[in-house]
PDB file of N, CA and C in Angstrom:
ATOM      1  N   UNK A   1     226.757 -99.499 121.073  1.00  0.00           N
ATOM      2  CA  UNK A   1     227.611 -98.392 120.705  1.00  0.00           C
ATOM      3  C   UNK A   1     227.220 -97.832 119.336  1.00  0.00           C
ATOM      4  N   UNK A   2     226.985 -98.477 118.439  1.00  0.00           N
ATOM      5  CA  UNK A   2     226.676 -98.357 116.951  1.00  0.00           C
ATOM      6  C   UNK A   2     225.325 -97.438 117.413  1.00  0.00           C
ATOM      7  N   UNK A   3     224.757 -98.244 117.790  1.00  0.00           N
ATOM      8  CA  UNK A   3     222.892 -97.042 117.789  1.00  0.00           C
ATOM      9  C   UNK A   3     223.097 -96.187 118.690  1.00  0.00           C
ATOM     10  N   UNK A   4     224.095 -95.990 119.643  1.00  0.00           N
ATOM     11  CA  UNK A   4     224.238 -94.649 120.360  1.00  0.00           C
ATOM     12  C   UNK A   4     224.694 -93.466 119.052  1.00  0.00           C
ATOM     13  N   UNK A   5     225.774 -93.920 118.641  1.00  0.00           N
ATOM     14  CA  UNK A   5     226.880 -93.341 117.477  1.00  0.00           C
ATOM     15  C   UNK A   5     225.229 -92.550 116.419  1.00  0.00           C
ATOM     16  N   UNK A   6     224.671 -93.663 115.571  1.00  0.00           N
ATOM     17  CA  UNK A   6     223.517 -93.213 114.842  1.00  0.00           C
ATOM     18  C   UNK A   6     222.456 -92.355 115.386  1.00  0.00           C
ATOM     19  N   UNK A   7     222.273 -92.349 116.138  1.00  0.00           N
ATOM     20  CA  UNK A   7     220.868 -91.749 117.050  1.00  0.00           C
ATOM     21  C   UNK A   7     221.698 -89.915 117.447  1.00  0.00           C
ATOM     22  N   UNK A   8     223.174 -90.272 117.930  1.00  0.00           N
ATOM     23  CA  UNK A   8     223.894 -88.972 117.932  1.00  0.00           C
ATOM     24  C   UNK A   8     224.061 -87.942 116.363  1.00  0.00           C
ATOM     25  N   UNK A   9     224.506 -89.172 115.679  1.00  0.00           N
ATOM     26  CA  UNK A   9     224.348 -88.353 113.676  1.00  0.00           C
ATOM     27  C   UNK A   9     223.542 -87.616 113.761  1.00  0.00           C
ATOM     28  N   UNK A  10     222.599 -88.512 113.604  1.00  0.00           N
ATOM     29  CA  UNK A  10     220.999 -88.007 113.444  1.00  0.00           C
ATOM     30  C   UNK A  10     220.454 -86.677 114.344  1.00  0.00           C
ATOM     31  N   UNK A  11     220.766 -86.659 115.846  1.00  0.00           N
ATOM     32  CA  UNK A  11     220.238 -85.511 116.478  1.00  0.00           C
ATOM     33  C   UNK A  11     221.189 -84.199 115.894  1.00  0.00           C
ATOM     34  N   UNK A  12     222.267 -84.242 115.680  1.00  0.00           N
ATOM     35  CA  UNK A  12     223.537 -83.622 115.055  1.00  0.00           C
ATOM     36  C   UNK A  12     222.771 -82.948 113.775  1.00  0.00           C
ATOM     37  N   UNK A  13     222.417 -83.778 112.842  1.00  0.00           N
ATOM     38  CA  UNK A  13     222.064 -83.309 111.552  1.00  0.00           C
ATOM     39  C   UNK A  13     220.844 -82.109 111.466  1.00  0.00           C
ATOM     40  N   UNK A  14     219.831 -83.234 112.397  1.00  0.00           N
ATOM     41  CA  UNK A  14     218.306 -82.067 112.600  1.00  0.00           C
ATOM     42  C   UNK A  14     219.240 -80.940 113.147  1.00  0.00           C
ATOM     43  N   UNK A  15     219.854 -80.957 114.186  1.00  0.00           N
ATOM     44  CA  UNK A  15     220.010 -79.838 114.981  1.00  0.00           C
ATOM     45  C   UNK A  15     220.848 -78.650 113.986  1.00  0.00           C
ATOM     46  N   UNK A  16     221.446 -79.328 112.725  1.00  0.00           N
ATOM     47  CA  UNK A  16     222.437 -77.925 112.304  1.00  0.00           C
ATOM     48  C   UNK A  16     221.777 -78.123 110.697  1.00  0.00           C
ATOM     49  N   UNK A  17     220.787 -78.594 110.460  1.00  0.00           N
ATOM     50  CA  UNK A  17     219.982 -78.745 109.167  1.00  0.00           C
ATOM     51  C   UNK A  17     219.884 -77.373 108.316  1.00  0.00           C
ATOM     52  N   UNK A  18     219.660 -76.416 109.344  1.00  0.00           N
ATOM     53  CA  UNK A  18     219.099 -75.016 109.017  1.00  0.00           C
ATOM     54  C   UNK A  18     220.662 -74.157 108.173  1.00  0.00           C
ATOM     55  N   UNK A  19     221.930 -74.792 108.831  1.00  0.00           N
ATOM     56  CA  UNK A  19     223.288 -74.521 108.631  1.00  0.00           C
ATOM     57  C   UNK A  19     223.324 -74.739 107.287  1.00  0.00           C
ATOM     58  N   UNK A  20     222.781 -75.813 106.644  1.00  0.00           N
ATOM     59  CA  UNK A  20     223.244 -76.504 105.735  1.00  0.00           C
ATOM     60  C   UNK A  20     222.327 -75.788 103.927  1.00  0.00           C
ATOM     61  N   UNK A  21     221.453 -74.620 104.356  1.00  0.00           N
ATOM     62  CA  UNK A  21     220.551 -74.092 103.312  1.00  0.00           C
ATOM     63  C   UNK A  21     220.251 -73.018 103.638  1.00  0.00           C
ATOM     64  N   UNK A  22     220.097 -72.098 102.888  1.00  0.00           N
ATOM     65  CA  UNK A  22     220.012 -70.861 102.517  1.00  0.00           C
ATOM     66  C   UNK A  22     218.487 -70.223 103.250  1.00  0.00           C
ATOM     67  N   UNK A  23     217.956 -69.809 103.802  1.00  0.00           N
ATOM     68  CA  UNK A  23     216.758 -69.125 104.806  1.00  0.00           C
ATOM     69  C   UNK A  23     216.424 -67.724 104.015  1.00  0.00           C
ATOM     70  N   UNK A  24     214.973 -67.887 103.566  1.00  0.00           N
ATOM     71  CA  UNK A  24     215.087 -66.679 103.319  1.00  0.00           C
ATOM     72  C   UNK A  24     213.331 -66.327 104.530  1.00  0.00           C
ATOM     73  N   UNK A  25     213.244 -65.543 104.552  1.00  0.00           N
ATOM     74  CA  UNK A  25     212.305 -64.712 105.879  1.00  0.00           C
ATOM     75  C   UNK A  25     211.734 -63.375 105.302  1.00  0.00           C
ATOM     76  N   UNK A  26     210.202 -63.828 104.862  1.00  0.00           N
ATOM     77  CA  UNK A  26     209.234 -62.555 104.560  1.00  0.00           C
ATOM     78  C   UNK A  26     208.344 -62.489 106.017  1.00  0.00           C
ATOM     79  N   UNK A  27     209.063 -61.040 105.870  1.00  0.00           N
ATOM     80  CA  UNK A  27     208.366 -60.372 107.223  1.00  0.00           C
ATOM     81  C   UNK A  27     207.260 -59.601 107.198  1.00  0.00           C
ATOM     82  N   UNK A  28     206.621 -59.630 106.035  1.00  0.00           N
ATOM     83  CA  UNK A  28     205.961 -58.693 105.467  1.00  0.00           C
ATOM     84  C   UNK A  28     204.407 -58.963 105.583  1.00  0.00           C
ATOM     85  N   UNK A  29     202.966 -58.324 105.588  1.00  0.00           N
ATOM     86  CA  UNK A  29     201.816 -58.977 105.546  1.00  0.00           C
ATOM     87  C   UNK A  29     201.292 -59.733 104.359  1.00  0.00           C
ATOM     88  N   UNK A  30     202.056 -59.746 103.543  1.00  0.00           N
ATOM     89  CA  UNK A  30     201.476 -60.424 102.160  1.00  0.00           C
ATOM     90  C   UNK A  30     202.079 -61.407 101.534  1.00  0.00           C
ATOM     91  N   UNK A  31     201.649 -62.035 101.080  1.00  0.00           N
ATOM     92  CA  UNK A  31     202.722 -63.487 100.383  1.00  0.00           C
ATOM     93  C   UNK A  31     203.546 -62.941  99.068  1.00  0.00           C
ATOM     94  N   UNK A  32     204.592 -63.059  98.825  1.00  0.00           N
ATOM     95  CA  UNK A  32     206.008 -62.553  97.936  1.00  0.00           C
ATOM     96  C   UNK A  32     206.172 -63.980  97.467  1.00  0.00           C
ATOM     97  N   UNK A  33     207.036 -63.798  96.432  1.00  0.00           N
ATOM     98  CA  UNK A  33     207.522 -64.769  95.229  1.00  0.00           C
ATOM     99  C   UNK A  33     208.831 -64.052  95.127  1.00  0.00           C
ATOM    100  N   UNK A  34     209.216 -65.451  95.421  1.00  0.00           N
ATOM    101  CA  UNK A  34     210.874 -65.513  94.839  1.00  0.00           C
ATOM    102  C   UNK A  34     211.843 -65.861  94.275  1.00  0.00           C
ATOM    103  N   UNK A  35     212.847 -65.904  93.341  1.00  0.00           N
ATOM    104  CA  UNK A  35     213.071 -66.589  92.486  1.00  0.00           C
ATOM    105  C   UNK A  35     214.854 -67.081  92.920  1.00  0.00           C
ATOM    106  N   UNK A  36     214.645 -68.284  93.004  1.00  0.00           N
ATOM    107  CA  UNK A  36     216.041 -68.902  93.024  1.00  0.00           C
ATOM    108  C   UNK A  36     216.725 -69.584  91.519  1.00  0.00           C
ATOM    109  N   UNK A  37     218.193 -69.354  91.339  1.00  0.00           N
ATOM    110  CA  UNK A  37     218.818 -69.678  89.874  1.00  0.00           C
ATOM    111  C   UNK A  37     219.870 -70.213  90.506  1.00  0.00           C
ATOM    112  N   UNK A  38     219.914 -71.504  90.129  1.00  0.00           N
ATOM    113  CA  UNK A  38     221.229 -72.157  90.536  1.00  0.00           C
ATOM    114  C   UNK A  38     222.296 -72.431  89.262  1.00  0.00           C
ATOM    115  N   UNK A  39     222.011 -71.808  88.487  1.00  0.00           N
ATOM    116  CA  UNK A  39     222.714 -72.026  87.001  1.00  0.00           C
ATOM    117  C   UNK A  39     222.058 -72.788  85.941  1.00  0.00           C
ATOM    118  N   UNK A  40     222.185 -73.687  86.737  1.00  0.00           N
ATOM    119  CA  UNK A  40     221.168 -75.088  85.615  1.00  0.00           C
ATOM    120  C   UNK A  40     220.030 -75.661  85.695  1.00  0.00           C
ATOM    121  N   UNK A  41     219.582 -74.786  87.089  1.00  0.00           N
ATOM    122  CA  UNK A  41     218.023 -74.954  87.419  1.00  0.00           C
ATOM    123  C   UNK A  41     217.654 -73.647  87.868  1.00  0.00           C
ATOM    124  N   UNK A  42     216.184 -73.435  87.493  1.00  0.00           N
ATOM    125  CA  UNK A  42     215.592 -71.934  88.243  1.00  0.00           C
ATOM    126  C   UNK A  42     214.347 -72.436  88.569  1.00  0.00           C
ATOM    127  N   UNK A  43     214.144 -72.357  90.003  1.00  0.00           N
ATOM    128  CA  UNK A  43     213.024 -72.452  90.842  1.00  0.00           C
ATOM    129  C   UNK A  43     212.397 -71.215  91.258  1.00  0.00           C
ATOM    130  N   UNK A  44     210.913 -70.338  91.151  1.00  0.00           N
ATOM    131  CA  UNK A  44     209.951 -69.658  91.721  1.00  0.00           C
ATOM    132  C   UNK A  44     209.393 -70.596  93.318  1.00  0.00           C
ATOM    133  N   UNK A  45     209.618 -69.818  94.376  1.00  0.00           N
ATOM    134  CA  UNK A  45     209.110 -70.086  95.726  1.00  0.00           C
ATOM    135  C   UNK A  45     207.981 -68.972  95.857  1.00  0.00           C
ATOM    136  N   UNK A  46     207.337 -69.220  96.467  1.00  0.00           N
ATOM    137  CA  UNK A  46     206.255 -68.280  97.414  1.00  0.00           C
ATOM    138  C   UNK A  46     206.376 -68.421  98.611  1.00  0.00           C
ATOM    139  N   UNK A  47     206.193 -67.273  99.414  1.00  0.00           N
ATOM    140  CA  UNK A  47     206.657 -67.604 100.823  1.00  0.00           C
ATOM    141  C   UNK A  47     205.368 -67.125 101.340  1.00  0.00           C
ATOM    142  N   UNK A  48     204.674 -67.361 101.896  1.00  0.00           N
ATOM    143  CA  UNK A  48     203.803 -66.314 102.950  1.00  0.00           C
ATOM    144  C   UNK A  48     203.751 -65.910 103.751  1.00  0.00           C
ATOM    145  N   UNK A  49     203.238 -64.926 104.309  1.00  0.00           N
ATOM    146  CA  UNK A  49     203.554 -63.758 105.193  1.00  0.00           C
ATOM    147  C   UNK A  49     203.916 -64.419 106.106  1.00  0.00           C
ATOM    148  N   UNK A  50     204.712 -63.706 106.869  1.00  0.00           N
ATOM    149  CA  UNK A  50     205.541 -63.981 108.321  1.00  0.00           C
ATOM    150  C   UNK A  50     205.994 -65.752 108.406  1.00  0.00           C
ATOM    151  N   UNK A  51     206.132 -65.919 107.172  1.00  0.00           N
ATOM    152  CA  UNK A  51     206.520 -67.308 107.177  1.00  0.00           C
ATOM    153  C   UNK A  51     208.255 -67.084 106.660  1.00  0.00           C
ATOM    154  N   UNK A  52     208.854 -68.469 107.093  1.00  0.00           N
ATOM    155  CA  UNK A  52     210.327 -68.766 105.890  1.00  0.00           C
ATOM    156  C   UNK A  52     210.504 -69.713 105.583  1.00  0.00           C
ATOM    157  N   UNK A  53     211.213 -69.814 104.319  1.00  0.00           N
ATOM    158  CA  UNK A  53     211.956 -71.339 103.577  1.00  0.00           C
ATOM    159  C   UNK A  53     212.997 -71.082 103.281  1.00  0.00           C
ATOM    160  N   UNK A  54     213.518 -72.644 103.713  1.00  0.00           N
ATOM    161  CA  UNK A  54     214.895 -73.142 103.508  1.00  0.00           C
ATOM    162  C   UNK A  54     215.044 -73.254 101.862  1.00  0.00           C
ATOM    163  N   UNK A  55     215.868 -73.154 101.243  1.00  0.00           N
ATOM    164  CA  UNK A  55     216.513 -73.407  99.937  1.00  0.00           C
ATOM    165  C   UNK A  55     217.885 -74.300 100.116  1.00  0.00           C
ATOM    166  N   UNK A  56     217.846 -75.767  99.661  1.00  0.00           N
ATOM    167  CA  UNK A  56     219.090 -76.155  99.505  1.00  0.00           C
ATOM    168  C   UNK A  56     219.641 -76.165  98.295  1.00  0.00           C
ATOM    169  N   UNK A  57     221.275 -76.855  98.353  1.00  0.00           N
ATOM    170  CA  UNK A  57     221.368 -77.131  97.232  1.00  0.00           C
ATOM    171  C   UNK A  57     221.964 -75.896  96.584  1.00  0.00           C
ATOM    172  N   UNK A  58     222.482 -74.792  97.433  1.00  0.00           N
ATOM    173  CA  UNK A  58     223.234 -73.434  96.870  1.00  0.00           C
ATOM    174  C   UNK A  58     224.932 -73.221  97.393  1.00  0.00           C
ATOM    175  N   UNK A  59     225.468 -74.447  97.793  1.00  0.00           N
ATOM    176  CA  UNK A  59     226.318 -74.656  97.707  1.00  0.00           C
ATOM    177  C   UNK A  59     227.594 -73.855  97.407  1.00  0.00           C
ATOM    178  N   UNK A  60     227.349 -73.950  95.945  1.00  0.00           N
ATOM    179  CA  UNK A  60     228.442 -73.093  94.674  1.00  0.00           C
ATOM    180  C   UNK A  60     227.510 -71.833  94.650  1.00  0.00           C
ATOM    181  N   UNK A  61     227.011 -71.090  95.777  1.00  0.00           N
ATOM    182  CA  UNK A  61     226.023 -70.185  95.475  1.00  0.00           C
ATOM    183  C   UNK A  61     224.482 -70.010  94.285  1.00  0.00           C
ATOM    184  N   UNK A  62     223.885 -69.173  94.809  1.00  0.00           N
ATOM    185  CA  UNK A  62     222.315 -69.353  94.451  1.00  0.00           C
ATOM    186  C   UNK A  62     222.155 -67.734  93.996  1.00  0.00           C
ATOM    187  N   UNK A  63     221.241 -67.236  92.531  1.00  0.00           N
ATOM    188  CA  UNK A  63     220.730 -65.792  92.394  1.00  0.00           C
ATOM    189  C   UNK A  63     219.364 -65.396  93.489  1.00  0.00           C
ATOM    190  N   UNK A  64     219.506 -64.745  93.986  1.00  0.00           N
ATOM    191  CA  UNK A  64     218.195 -64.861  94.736  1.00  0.00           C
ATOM    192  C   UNK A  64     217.188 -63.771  94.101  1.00  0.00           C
ATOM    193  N   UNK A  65     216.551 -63.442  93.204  1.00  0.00           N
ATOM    194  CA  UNK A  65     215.553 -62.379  92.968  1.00  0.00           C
ATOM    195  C   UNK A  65     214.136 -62.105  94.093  1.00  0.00           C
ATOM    196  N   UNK A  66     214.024 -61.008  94.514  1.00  0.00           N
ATOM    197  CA  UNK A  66     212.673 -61.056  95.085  1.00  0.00           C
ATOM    198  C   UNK A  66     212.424 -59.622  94.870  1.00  0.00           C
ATOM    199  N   UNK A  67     211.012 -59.481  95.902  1.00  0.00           N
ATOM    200  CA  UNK A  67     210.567 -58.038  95.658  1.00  0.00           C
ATOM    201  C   UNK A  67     211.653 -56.759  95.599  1.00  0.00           C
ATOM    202  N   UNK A  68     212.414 -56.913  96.077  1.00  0.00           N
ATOM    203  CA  UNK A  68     213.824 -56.090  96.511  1.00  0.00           C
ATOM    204  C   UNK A  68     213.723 -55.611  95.084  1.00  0.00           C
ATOM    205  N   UNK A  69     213.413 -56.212  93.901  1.00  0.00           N
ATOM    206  CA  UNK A  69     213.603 -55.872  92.649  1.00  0.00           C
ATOM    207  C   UNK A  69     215.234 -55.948  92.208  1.00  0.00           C
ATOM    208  N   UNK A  70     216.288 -56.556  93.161  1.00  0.00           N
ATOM    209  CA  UNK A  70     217.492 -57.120  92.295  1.00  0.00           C
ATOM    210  C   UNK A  70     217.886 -58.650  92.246  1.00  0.00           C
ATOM    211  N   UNK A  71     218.882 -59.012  91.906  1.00  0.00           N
ATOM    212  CA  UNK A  71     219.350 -59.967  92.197  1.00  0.00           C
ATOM    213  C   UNK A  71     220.367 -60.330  93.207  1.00  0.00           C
ATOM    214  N   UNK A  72     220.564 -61.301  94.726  1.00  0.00           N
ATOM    215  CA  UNK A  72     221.720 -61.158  95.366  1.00  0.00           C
ATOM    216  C   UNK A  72     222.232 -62.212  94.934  1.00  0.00           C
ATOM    217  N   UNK A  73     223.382 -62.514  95.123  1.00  0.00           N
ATOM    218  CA  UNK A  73     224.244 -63.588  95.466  1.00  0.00           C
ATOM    219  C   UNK A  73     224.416 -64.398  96.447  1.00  0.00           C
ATOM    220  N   UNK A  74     223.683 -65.647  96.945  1.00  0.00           N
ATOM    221  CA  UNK A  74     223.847 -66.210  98.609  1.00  0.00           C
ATOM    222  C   UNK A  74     224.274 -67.491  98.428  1.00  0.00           C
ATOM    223  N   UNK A  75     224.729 -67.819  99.191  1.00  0.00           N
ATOM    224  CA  UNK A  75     224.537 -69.468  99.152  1.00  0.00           C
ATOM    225  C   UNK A  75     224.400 -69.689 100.497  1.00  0.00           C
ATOM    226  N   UNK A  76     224.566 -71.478 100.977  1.00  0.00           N
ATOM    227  CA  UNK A  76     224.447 -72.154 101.816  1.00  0.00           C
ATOM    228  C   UNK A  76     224.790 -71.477 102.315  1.00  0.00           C
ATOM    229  N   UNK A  77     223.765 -71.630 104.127  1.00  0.00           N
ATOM    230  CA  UNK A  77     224.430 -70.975 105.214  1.00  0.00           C
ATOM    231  C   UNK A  77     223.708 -69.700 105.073  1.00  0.00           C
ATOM    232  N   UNK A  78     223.623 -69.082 104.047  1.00  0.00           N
ATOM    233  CA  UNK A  78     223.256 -67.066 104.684  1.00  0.00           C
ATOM    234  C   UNK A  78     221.640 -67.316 104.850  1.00  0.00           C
ATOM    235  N   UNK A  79     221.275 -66.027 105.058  1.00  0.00           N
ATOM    236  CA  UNK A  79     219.797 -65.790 105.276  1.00  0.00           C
ATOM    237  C   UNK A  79     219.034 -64.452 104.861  1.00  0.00           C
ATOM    238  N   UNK A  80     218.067 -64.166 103.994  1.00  0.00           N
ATOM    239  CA  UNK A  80     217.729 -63.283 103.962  1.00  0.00           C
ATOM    240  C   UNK A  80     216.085 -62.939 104.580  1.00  0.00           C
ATOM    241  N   UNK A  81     216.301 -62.130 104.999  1.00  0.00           N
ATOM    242  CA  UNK A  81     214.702 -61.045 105.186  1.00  0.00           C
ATOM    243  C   UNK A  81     214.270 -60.230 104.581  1.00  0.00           C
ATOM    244  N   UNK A  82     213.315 -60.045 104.778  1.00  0.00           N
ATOM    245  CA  UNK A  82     212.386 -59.127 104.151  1.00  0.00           C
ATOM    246  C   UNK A  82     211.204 -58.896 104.060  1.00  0.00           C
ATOM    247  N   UNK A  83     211.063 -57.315 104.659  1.00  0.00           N
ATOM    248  CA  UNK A  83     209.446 -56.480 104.626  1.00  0.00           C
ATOM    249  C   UNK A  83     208.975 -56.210 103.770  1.00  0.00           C
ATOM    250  N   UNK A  84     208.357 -56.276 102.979  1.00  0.00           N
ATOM    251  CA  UNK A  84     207.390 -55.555 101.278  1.00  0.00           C
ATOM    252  C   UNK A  84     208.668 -55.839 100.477  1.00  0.00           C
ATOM    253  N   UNK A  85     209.164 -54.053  99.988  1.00  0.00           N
ATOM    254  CA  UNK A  85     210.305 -54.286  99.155  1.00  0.00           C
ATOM    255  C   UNK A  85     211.552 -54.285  99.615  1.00  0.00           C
ATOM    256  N   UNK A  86     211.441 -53.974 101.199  1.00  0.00           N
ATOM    257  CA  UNK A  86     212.750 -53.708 101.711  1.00  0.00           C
ATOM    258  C   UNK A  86     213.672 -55.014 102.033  1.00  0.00           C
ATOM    259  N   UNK A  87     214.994 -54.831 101.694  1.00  0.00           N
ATOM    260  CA  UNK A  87     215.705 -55.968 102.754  1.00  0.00           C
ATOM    261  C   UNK A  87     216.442 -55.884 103.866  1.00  0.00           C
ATOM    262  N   UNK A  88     215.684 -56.132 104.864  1.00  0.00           N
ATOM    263  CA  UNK A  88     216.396 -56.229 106.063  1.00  0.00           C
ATOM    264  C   UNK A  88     217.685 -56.289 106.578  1.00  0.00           C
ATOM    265  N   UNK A  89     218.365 -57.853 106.208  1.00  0.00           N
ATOM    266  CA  UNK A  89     219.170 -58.452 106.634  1.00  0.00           C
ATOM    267  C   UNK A  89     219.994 -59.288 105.625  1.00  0.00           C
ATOM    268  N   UNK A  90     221.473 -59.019 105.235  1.00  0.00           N
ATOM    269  CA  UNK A  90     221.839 -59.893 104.314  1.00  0.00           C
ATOM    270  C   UNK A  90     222.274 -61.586 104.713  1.00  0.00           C
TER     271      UNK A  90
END
């Protein structure tokens, strides 16, 4: 019962992992840089083309800077896109 119970966690967790962090999605042909600010830490990502990354850890919300040339507000859970400078999808 116990390793049924664990083996269920576990498929549970992978399966809603993506739930749990912020997605951002360059749709664009060229690799973009992006800048995440969590208050007390600021991380630069690179994404490359037609690729995406997860960001955790935005919880209490995250600044998101990218080509867009502003800053949004996201946290856990949302997702952003984006072509060159445009943004898609909040």
């Amino acid at each position: 019962m116990l390793k049924l119970l664990t083996v269920t966690t576990a498929a549970f967790l992978l399966a809603t992992s993506s739930a749990f962090a912020l997605t951002i999605t360059n749709n664009s042909s060229k690799e973009h840089t992006v800048g995440i600010d969590r208050g007390d830490k600021e991380e630069v990502i690179k994404i490359p083309a037609g690729k995406s990354v997860t960001v955790k850890d935005c919880d209490n919300g995250c600044g998101v800077t990218g080509p867009w040339d502003y800053s949004k507000f996201k946290k856990t859970g949302d997702k952003i896109a984006f072509s060159g400078k445009t943004e898609i999808y909040k």
